[in-house]
Protein backbone atom coordinates (compact mmCIF):
# COMPACT_ATOMS: atom_id res chain seq x y z
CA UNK A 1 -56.75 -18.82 -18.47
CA UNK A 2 -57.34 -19.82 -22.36
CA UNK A 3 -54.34 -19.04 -24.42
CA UNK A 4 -55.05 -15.69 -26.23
CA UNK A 5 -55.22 -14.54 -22.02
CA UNK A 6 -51.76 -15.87 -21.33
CA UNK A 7 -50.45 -14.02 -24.10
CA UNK A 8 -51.92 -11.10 -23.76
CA UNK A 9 -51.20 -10.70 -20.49
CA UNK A 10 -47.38 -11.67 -20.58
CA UNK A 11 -45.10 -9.28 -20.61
CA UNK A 12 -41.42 -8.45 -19.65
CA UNK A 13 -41.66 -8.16 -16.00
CA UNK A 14 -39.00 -6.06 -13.89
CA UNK A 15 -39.98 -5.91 -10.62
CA UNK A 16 -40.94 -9.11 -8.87
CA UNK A 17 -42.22 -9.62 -5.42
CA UNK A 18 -40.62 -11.48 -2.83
CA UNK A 19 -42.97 -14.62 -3.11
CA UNK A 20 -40.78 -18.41 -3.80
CA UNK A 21 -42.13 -19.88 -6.66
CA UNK A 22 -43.46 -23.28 -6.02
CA UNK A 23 -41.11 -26.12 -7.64
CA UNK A 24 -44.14 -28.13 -8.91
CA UNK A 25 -45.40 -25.36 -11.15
CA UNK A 26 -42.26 -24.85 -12.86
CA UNK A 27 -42.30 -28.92 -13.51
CA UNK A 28 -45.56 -28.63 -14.87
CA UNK A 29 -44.36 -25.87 -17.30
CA UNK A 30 -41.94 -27.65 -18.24
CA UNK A 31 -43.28 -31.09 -18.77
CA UNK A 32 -45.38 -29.25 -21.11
CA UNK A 33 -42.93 -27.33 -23.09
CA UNK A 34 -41.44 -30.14 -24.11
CA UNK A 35 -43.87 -30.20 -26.54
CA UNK A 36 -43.03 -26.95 -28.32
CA UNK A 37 -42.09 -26.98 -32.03
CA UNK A 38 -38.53 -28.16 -33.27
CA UNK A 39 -37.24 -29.06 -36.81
CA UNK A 40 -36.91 -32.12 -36.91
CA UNK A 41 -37.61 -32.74 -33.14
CA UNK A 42 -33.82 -31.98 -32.07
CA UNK A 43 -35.04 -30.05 -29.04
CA UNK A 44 -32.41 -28.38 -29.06
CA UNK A 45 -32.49 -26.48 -25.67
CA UNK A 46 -30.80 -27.12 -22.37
CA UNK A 47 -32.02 -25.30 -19.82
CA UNK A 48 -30.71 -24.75 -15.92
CA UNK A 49 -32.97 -23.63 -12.97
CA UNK A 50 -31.41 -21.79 -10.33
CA UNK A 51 -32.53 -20.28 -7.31
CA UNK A 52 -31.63 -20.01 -3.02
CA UNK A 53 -28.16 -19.20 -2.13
CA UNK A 54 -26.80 -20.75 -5.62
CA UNK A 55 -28.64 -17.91 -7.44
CA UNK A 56 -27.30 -15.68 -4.88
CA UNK A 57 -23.57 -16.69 -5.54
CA UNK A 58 -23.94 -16.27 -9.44
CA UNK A 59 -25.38 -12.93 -8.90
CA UNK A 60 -22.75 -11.85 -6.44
CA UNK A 61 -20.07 -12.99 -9.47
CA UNK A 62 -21.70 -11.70 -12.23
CA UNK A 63 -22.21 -8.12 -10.22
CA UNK A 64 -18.77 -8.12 -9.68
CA UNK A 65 -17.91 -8.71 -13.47
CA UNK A 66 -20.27 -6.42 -14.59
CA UNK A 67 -18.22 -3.40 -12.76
CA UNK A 68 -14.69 -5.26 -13.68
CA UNK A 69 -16.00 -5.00 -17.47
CA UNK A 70 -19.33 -2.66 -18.09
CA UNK A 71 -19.59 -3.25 -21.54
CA UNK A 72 -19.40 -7.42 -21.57
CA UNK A 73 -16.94 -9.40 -22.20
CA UNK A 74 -16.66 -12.88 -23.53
CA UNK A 75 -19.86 -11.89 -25.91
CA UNK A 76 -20.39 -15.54 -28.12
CA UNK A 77 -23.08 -13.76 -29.94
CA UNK A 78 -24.38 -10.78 -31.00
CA UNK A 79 -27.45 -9.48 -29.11
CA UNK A 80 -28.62 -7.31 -31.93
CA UNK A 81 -26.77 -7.52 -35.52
CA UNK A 82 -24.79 -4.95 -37.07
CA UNK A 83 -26.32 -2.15 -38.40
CA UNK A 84 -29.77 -2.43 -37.17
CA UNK A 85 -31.84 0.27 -38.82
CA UNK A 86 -35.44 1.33 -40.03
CA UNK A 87 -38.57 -0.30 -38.18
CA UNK A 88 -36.28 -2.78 -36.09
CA UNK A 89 -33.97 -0.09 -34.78
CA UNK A 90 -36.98 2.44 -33.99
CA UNK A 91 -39.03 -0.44 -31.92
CA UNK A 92 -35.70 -1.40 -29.78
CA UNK A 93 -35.36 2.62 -29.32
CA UNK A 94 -39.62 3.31 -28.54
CA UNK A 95 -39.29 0.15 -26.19
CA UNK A 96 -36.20 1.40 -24.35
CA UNK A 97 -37.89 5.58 -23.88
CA UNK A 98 -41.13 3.93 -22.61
CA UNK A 99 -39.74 1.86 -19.97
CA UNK A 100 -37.72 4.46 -18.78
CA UNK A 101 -40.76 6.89 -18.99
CA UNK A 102 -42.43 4.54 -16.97
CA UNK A 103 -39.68 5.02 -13.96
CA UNK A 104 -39.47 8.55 -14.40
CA UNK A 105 -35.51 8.27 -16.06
CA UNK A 106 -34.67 11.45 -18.32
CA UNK A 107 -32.33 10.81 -20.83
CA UNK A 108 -29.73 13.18 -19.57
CA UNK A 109 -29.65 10.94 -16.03
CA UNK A 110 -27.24 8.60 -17.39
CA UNK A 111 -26.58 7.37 -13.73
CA UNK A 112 -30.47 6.78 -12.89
CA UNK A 113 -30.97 4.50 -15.88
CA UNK A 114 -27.36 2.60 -15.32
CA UNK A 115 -29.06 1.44 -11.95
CA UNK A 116 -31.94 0.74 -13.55
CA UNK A 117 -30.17 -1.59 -16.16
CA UNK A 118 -28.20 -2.97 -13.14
CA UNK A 119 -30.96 -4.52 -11.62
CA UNK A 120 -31.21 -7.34 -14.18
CA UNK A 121 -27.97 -8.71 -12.06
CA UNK A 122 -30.44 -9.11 -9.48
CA UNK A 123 -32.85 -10.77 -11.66
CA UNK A 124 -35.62 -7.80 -10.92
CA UNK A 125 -36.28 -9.49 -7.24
CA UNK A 126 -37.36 -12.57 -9.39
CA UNK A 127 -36.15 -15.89 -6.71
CA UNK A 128 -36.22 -18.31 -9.94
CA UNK A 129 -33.51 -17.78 -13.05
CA UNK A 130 -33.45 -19.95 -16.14
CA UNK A 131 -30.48 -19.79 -17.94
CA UNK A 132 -30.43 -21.71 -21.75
CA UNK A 133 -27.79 -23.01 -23.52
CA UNK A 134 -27.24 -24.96 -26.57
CA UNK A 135 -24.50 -26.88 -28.66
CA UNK A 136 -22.06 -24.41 -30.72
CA UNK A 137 -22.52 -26.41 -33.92
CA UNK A 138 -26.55 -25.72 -34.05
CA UNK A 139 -27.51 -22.89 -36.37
CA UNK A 140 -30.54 -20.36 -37.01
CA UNK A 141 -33.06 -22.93 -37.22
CA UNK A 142 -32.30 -24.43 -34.10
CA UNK A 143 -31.93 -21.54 -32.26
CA UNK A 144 -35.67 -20.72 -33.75
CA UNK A 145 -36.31 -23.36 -32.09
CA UNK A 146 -35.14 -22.59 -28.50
CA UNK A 147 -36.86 -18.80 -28.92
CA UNK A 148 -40.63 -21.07 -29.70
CA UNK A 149 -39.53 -23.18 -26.11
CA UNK A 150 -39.26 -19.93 -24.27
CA UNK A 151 -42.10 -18.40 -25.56
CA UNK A 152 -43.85 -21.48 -24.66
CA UNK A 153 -42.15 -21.87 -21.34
CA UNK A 154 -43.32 -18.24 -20.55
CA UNK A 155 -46.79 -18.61 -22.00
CA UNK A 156 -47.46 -21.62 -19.81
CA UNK A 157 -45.57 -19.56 -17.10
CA UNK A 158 -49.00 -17.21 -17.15
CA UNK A 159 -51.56 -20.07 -17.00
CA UNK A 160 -49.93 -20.90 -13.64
CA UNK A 161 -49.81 -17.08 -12.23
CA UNK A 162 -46.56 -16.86 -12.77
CA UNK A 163 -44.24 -13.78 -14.88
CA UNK A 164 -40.89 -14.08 -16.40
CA UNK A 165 -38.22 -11.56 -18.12
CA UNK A 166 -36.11 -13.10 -20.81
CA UNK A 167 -33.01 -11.89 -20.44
CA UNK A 168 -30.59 -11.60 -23.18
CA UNK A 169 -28.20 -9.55 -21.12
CA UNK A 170 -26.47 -12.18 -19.11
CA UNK A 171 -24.82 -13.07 -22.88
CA UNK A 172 -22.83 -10.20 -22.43
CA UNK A 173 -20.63 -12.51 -20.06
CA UNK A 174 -21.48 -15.91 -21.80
CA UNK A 175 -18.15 -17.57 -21.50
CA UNK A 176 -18.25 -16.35 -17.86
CA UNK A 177 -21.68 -17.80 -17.71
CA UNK A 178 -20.98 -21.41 -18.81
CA UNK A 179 -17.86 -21.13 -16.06
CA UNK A 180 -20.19 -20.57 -13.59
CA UNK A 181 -22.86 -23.27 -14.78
CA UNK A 182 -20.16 -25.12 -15.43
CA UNK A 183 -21.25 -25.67 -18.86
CA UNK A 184 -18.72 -27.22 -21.52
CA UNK A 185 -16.43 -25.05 -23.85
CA UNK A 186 -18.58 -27.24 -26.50
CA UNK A 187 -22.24 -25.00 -25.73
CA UNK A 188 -22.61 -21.55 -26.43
CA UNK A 189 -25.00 -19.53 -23.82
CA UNK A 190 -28.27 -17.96 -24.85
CA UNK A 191 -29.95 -16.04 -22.57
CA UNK A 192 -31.36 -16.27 -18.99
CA UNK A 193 -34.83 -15.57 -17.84
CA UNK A 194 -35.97 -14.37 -14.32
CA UNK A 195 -39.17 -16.14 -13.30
CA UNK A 196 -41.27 -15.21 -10.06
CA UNK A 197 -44.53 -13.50 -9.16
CA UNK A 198 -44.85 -9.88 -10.69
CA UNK A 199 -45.20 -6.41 -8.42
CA UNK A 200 -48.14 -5.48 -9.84
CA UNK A 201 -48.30 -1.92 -8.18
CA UNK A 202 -45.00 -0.92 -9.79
CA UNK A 203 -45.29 1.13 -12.78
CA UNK A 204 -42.39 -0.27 -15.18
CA UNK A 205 -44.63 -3.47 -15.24
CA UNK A 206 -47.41 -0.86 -16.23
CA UNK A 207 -46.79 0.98 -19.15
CA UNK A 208 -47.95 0.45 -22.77
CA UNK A 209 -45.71 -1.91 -24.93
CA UNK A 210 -45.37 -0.54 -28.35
CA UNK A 211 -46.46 -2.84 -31.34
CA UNK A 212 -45.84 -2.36 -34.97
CA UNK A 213 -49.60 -2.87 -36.68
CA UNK A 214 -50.46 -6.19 -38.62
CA UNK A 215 -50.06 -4.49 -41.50
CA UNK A 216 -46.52 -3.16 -41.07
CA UNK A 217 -45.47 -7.32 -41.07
CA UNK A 218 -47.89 -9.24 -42.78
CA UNK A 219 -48.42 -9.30 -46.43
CA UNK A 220 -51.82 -10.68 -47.64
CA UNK A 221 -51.76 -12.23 -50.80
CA UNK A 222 -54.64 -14.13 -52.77
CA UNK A 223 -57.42 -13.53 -50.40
């Protein structure tokens, strides 16, 4: 698989098969992410694997939090800023319709697309979750940085056969989430990411992905 392949064929997956993922891939990954861009070469992500009955107990907690407090709580960051509007706002929106298009979820059946949201708890059947974390004192630029890690992490992820789903949701609970990593009140949380071997049959891993055209982002100048 050449690298144009991998990324063209990645894509948020949310319905995994029940396959293990083989340990030695994900060290291959990332042995080679390590590589990925950073100013300055802080590399600064921090990264836990989890998976087995461990991954099991954290999704048993989190499920349990999740009904406790349905809207978050303990939120260190903001998922999507204030007042998100024009292009931005539209693409989260067109994203959101076509995935639940995909499933067959109407609008009106609030209670369909709740248990459709509530199976990122279980990691969409994924056996392998990475969770990220960081210092609190690092800023933008080094949180640039861990986005180009995970986008190389799940890049590489494809040359071995494997899929992923980042998964910003989990920050919803991120002081919750470094209590049970057991990560210091000195890191903020970032995001998790389920990682296994994508149901390829199902049709929410199926339908088109929306994409603003080249020239709705790019701005050619002195060619």
């Amino acid at each position: 698989m050449n690298v144009s392949e991998a990324v063209t064929s990645r894509r948020s997956v949310r319905q995994f098969i029940d396959k293990p993922v083989e340990r030695e891939k994900l060290e291959r990954v990332l042995e080679k992410a390590q590589l990925a861009a950073s100013g300055g070469n802080t590399q600064p992500w921090n990264a836990i694997l989890v998976t087995g009955d461990q991954l099991a107990d954290i999704t048993a907690k989190i499920k349990e939090k999740a009904k406790a407090a349905p809207m978050g709580e303990g939120h260190e960051y903001a998922i999507y800023p204030e007042g998100l509007d024009g292009r931005y706002e539209d693409q989260r929106r067109a994203i959101g319709k076509a995935m639940f298009d995909a499933v067959g979820l109407a609008r009106e059946d609030g209670a369909g697309r709740i248990a459709q949201m509530f199976k990122n708890w279980d990691s969409f059947g994924a056996p392998v979750q990475l969770f990220t974390y960081t210092p609190k004192y690092m800023g933008p630029p080094q949180w640039s940085d861990m986005g180009m890690w995970l986008q190389t992490v799940m890049i590489l992820l494809r040359e071995e056969g494997l899929d992923s789903c980042a998964q910003e949701i989990w920050a919803m609970y991120g002081t919750y989430m470094r209590e049970l990593l057991n990560v210091g009140d000195d890191h903020i949380f970032f995001c998790g990411m389920a990682i296994g071997y994508r149901d390829e049959s199902d049709p929410i891993n199926n339908f088109e992905r929306p994409r603003a055209p080249v020239s709705d982002v790019v701005d050619w100048r002195g060619w």
